[in-house]
PDB file of N, CA and C in Angstrom:
ATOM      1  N   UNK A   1       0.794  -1.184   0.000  1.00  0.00           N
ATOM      2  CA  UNK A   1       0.000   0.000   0.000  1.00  0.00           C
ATOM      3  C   UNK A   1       0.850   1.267   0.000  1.00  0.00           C
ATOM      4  N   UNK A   2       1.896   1.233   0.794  1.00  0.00           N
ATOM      5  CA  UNK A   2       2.888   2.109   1.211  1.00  0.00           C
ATOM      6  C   UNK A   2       3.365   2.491  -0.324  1.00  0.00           C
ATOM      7  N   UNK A   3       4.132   1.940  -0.958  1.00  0.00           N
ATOM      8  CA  UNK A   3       4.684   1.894  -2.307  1.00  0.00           C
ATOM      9  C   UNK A   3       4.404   2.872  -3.261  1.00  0.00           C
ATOM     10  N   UNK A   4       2.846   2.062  -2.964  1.00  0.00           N
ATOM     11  CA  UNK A   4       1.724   2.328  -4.301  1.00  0.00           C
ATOM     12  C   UNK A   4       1.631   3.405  -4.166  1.00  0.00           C
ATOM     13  N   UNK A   5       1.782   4.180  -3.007  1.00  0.00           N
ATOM     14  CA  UNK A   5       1.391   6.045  -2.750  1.00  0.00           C
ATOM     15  C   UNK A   5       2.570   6.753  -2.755  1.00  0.00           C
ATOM     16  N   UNK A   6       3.377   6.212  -2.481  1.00  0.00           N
ATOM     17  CA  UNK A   6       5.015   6.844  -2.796  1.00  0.00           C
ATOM     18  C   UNK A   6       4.867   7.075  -4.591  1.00  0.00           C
ATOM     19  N   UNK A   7       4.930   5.727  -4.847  1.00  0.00           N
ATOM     20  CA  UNK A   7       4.542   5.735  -6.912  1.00  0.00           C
ATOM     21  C   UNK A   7       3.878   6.662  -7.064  1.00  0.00           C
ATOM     22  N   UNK A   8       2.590   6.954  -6.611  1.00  0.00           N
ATOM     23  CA  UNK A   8       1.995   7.875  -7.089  1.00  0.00           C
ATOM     24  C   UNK A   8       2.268   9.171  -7.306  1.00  0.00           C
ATOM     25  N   UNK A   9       2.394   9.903  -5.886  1.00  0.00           N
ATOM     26  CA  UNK A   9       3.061  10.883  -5.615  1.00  0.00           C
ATOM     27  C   UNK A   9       4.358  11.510  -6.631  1.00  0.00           C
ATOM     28  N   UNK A  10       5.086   9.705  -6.580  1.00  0.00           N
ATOM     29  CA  UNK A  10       6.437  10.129  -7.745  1.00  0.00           C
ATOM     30  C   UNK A  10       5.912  10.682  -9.402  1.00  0.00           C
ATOM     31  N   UNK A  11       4.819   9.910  -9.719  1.00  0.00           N
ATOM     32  CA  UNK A  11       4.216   9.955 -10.954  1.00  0.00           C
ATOM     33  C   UNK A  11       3.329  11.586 -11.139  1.00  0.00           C
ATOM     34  N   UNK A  12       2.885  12.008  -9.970  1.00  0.00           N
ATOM     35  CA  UNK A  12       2.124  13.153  -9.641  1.00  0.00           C
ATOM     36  C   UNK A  12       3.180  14.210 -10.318  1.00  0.00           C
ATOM     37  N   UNK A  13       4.198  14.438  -9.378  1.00  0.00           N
ATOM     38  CA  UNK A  13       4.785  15.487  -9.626  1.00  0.00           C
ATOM     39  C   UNK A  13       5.893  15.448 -10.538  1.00  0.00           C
ATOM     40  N   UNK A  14       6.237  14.253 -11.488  1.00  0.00           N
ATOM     41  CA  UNK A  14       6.836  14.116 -12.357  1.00  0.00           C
ATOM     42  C   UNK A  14       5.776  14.706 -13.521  1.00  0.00           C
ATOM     43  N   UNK A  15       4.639  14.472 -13.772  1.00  0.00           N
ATOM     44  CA  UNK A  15       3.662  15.123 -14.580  1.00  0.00           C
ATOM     45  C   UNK A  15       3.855  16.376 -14.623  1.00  0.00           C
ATOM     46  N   UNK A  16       3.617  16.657 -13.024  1.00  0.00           N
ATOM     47  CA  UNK A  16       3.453  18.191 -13.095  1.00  0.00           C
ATOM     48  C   UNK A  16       4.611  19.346 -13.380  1.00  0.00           C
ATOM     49  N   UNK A  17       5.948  19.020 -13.215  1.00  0.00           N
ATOM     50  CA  UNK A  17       7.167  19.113 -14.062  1.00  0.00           C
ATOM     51  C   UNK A  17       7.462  19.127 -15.425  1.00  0.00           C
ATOM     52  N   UNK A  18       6.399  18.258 -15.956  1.00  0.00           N
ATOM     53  CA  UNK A  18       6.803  17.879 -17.317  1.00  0.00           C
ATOM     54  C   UNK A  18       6.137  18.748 -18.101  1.00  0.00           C
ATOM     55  N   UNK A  19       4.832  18.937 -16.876  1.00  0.00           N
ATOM     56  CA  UNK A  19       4.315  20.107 -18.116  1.00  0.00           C
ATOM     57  C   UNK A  19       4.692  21.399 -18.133  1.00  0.00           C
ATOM     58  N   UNK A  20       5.125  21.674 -16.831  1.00  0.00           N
ATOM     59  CA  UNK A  20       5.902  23.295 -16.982  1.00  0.00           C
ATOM     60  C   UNK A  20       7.349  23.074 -17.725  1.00  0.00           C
ATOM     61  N   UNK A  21       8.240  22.381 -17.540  1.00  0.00           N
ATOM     62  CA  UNK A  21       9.294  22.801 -18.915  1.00  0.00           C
ATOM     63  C   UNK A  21       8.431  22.135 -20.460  1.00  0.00           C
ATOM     64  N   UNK A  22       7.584  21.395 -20.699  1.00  0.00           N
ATOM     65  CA  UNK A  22       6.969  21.133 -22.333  1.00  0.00           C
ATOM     66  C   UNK A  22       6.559  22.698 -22.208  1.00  0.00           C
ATOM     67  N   UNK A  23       5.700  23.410 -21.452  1.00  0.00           N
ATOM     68  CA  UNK A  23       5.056  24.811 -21.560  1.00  0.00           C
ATOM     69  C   UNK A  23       6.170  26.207 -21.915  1.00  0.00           C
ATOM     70  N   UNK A  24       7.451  25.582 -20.880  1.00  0.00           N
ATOM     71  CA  UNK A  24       8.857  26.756 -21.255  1.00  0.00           C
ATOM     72  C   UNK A  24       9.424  26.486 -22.575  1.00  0.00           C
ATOM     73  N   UNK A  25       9.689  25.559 -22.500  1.00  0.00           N
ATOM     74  CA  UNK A  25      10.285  24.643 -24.077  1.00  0.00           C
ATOM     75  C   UNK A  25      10.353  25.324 -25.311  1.00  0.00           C
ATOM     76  N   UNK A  26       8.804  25.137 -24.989  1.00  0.00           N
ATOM     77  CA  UNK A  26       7.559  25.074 -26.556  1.00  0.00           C
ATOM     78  C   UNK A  26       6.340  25.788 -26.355  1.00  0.00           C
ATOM     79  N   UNK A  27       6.249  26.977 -26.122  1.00  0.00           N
ATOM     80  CA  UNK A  27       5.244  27.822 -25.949  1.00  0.00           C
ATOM     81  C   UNK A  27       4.502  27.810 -26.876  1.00  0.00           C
ATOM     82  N   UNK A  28       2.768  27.155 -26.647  1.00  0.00           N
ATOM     83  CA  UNK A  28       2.063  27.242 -27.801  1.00  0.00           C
ATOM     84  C   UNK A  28       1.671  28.900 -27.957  1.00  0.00           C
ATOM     85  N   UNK A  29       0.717  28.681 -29.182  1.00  0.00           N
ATOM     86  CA  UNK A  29       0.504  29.933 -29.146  1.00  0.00           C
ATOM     87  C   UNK A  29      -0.861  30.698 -28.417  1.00  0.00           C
ATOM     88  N   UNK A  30      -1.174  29.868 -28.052  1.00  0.00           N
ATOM     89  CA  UNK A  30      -2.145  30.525 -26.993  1.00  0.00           C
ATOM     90  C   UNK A  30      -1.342  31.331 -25.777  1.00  0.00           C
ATOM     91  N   UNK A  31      -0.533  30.447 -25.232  1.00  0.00           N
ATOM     92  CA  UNK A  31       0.592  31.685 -24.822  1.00  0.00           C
ATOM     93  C   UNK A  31       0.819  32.363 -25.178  1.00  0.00           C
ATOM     94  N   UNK A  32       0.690  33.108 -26.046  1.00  0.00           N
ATOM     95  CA  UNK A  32       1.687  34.379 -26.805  1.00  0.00           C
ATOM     96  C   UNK A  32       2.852  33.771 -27.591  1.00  0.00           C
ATOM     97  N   UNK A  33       3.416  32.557 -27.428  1.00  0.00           N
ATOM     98  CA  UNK A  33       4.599  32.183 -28.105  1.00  0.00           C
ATOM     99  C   UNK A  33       5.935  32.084 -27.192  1.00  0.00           C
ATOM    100  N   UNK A  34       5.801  32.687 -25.973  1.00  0.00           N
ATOM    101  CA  UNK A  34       6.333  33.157 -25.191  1.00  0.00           C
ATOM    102  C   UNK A  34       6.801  33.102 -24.074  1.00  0.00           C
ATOM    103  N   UNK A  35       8.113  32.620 -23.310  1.00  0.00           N
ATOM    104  CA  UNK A  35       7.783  32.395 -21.756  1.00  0.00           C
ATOM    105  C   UNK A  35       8.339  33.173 -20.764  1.00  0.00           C
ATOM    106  N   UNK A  36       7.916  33.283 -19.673  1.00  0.00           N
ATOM    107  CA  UNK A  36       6.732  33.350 -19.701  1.00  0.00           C
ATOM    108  C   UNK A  36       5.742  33.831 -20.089  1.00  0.00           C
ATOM    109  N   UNK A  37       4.719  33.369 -20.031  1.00  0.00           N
ATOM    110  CA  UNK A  37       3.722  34.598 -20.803  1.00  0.00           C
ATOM    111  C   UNK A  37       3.249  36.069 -20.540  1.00  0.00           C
ATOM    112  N   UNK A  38       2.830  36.376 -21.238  1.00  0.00           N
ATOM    113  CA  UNK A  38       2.638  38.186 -21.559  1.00  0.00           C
ATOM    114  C   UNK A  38       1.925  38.007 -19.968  1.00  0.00           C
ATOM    115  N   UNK A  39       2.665  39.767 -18.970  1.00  0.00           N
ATOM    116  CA  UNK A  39       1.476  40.049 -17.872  1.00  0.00           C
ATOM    117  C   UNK A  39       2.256  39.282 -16.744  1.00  0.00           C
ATOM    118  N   UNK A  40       2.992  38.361 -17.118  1.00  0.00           N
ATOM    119  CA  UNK A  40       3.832  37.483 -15.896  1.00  0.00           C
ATOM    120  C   UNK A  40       5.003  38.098 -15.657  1.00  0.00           C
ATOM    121  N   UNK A  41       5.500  38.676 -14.000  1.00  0.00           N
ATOM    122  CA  UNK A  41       7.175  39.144 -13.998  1.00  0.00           C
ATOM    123  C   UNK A  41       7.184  38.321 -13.154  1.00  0.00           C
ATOM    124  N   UNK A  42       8.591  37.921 -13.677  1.00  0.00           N
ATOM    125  CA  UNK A  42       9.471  37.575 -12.493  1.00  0.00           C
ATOM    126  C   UNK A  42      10.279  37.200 -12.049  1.00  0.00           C
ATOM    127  N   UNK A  43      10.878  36.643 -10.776  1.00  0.00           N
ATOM    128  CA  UNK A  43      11.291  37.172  -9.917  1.00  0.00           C
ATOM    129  C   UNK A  43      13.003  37.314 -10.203  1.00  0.00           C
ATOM    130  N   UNK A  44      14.323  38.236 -10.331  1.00  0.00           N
ATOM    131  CA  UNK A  44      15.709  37.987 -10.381  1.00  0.00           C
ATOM    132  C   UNK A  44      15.767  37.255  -9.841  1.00  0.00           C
ATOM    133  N   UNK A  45      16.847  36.358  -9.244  1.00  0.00           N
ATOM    134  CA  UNK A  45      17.222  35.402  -8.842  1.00  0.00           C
ATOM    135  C   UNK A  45      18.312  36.477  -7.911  1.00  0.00           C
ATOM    136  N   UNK A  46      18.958  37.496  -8.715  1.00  0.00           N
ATOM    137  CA  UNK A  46      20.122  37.597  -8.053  1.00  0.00           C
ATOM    138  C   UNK A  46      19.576  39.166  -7.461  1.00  0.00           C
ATOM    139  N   UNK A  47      18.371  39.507  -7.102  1.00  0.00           N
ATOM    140  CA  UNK A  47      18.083  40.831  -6.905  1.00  0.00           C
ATOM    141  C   UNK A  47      17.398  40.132  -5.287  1.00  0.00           C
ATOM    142  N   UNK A  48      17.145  39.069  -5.180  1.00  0.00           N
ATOM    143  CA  UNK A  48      16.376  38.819  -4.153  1.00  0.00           C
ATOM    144  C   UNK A  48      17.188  38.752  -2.497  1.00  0.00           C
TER     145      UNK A  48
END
């Protein structure tokens, strides 16, 4: 049982990864083409 929810979890957020770099990647164009998309700032990395 234990496993099976670890798997999951692993499978969960491997999805959910996959679709934010396929989305950075390859910006359709409903995005704008663009990443991020139009209206989104953010954040420096090195200003913080």
């Amino acid at each position: 049982g234990m496993i099976l929810f670890i798997t999951s979890e692993v499978f969960f957020f491997l999805g959910f990864f996959w679709a934010f770099y396929h989305s950075s990647l390859a910006p359709t164009p409903e995005l704008g083409g663009c990443w991020p998309p139009t209206g989104i700032t953010t954040l420096d990395p090195f200003e913080v």
